[in-house]
N, C-alpha and C. Protein backbone atom coordinates (compact mmCIF):
# COMPACT_ATOMS: atom_id res chain seq x y z
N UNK A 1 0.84 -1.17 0.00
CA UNK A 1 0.00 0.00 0.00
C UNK A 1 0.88 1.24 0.00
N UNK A 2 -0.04 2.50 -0.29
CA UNK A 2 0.91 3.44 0.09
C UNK A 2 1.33 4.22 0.98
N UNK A 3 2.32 4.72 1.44
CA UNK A 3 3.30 5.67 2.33
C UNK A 3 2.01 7.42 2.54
N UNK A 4 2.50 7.36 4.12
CA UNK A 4 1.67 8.39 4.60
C UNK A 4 2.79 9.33 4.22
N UNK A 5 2.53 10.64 3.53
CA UNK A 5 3.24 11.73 3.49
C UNK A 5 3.77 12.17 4.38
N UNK A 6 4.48 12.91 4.70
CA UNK A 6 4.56 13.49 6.13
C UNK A 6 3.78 14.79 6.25
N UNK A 7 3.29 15.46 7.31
CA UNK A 7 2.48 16.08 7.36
C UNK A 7 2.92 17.99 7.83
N UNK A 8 2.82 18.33 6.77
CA UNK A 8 3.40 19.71 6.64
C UNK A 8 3.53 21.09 8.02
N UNK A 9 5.05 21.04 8.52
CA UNK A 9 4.74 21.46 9.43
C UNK A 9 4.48 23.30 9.23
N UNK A 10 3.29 23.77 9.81
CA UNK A 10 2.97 25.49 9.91
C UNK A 10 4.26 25.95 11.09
N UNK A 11 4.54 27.19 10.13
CA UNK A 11 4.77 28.61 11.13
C UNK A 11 3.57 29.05 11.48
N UNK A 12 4.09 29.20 13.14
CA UNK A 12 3.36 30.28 13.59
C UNK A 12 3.24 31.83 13.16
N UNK A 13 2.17 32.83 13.04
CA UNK A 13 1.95 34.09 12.85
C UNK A 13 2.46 34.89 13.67
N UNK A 14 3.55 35.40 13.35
CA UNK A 14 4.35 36.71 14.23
C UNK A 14 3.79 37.77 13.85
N UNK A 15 2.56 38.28 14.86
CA UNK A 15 1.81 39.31 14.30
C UNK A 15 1.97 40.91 14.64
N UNK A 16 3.49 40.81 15.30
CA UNK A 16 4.27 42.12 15.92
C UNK A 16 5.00 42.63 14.37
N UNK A 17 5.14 41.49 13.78
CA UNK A 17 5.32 42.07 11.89
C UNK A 17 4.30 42.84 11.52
N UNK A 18 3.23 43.06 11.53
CA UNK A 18 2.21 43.59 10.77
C UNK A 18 2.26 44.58 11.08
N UNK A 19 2.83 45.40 12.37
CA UNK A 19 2.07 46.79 13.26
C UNK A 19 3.52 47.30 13.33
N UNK A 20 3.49 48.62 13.54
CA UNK A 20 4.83 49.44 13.55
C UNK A 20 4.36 50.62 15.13
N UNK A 21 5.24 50.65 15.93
CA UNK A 21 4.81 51.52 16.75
C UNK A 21 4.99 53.19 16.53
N UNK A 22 4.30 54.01 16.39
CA UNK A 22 4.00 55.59 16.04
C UNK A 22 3.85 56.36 17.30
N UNK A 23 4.72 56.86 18.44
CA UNK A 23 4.82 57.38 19.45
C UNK A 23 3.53 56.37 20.31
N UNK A 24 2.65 56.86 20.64
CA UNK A 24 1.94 56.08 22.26
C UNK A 24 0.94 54.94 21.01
N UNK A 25 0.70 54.85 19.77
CA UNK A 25 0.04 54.05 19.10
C UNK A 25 0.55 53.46 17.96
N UNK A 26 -0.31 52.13 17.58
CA UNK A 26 0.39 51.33 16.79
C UNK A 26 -0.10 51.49 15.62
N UNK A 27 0.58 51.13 14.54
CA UNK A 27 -0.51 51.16 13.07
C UNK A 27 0.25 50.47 12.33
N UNK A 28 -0.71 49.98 11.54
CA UNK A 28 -1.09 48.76 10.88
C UNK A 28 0.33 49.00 9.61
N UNK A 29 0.97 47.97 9.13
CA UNK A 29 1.77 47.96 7.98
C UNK A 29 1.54 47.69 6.75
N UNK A 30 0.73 46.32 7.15
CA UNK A 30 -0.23 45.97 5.68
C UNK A 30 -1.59 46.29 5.24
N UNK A 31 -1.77 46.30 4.50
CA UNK A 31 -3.61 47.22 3.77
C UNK A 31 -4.40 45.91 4.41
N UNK A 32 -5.60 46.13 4.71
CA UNK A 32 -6.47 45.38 5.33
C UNK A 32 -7.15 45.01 4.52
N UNK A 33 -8.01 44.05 4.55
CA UNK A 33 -9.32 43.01 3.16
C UNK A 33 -10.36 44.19 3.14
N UNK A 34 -10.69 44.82 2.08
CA UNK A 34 -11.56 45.67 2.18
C UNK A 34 -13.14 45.16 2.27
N UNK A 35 -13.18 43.64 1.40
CA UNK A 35 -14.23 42.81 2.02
C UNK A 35 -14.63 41.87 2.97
N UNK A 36 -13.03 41.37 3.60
CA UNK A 36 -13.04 40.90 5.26
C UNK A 36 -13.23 41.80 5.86
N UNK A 37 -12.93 42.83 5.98
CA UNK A 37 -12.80 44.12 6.74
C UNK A 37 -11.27 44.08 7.92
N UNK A 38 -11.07 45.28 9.16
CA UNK A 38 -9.77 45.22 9.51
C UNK A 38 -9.11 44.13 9.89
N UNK A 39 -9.41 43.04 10.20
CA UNK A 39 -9.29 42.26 11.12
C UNK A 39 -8.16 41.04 10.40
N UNK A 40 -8.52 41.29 8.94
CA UNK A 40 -7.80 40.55 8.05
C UNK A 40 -6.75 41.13 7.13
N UNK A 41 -5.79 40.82 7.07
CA UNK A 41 -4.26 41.10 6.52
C UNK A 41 -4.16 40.77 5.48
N UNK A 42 -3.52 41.56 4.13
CA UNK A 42 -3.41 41.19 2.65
C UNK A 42 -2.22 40.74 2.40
N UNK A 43 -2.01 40.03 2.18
CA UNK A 43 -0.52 39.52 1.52
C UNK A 43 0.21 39.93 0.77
N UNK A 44 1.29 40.48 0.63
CA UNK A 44 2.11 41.08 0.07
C UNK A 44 2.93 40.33 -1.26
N UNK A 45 2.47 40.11 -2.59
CA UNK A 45 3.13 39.45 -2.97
C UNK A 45 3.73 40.58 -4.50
N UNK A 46 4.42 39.41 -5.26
CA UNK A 46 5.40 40.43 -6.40
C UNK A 46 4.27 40.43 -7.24
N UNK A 47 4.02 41.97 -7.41
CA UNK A 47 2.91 42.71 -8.59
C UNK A 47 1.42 42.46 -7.95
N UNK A 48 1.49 41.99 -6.78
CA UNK A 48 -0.72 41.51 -6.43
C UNK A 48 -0.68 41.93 -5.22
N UNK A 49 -1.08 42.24 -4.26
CA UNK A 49 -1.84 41.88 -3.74
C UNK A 49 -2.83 41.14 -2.42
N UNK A 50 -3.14 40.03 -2.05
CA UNK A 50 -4.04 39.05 -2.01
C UNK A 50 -4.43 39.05 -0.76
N UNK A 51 -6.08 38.72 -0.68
CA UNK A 51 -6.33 38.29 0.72
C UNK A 51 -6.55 36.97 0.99
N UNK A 52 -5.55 35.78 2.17
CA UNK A 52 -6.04 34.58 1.81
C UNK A 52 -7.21 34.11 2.53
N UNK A 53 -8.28 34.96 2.90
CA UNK A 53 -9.62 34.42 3.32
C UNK A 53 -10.52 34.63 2.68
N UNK A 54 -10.85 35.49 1.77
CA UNK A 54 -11.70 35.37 0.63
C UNK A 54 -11.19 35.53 -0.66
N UNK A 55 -9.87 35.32 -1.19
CA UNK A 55 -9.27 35.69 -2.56
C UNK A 55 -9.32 36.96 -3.39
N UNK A 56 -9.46 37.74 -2.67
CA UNK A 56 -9.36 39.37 -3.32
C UNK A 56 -8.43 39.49 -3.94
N UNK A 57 -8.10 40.01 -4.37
CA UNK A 57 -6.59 40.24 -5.22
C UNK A 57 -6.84 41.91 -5.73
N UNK A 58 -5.56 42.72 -5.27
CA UNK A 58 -5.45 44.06 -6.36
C UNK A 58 -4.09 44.07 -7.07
N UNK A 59 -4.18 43.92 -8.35
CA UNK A 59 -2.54 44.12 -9.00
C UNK A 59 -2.28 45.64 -8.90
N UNK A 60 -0.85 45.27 -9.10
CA UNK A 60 -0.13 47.00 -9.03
C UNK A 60 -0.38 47.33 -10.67
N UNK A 61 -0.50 48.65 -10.73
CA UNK A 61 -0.82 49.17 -12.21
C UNK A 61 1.06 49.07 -12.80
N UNK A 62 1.28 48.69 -13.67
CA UNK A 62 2.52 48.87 -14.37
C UNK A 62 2.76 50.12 -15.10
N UNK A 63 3.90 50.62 -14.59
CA UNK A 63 3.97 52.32 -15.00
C UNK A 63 4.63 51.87 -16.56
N UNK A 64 4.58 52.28 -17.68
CA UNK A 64 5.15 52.36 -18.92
C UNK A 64 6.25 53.16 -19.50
N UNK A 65 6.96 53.10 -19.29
CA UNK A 65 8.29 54.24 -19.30
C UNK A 65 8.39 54.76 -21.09
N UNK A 66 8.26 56.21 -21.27
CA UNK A 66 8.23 56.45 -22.14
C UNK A 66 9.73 56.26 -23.30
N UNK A 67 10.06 55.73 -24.11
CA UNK A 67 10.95 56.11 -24.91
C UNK A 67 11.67 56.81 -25.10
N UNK A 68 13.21 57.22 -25.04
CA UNK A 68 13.75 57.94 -24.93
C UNK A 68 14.12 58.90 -25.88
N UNK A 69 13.17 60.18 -26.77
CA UNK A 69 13.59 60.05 -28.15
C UNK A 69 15.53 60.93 -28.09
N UNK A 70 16.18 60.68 -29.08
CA UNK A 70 17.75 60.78 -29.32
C UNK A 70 17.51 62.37 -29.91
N UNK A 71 18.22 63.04 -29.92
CA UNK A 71 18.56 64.26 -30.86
C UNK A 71 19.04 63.81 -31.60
N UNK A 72 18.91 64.17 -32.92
CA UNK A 72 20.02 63.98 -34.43
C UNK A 72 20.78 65.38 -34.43
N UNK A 73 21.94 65.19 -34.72
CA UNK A 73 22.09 66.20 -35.26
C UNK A 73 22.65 66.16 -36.25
């Protein structure tokens, strides 16, 4: 028969990452689920985004760098 996988071990949530202290109060680092609401944390990933409790996603807009035109002379 077959072999039990082994069973994937989790990190714990170090949630002193998320908050930055601002003289006597704390505030938040990452953008919050605008359809979880505050309570839920967006994930920071390359170009998105994401919330992983309901799958929201916002991509970053890609800026287009204009062409450089040359002088002739």
């Amino acid at each position: 028969m077959g072999e039990k996988t082994p069973k994937r071990k989790r990190k714990p949530v170090n949630a002193w990452k998320f908050f930055e202290k601002k003289g006597d109060s704390a505030e938040r680092v990452r953008k919050s689920c605008p359809k979880c609401g505050k309570g839920v944390f967006m994930a920071q990933h390359k170009g998105r985004i994401t919330c992983g409790k309901c799958k929201y996603t916002e991509f970053e807009s890609k800026k287009k760098e204009e062409p450089k035109q040359e002088e002739k002379k």
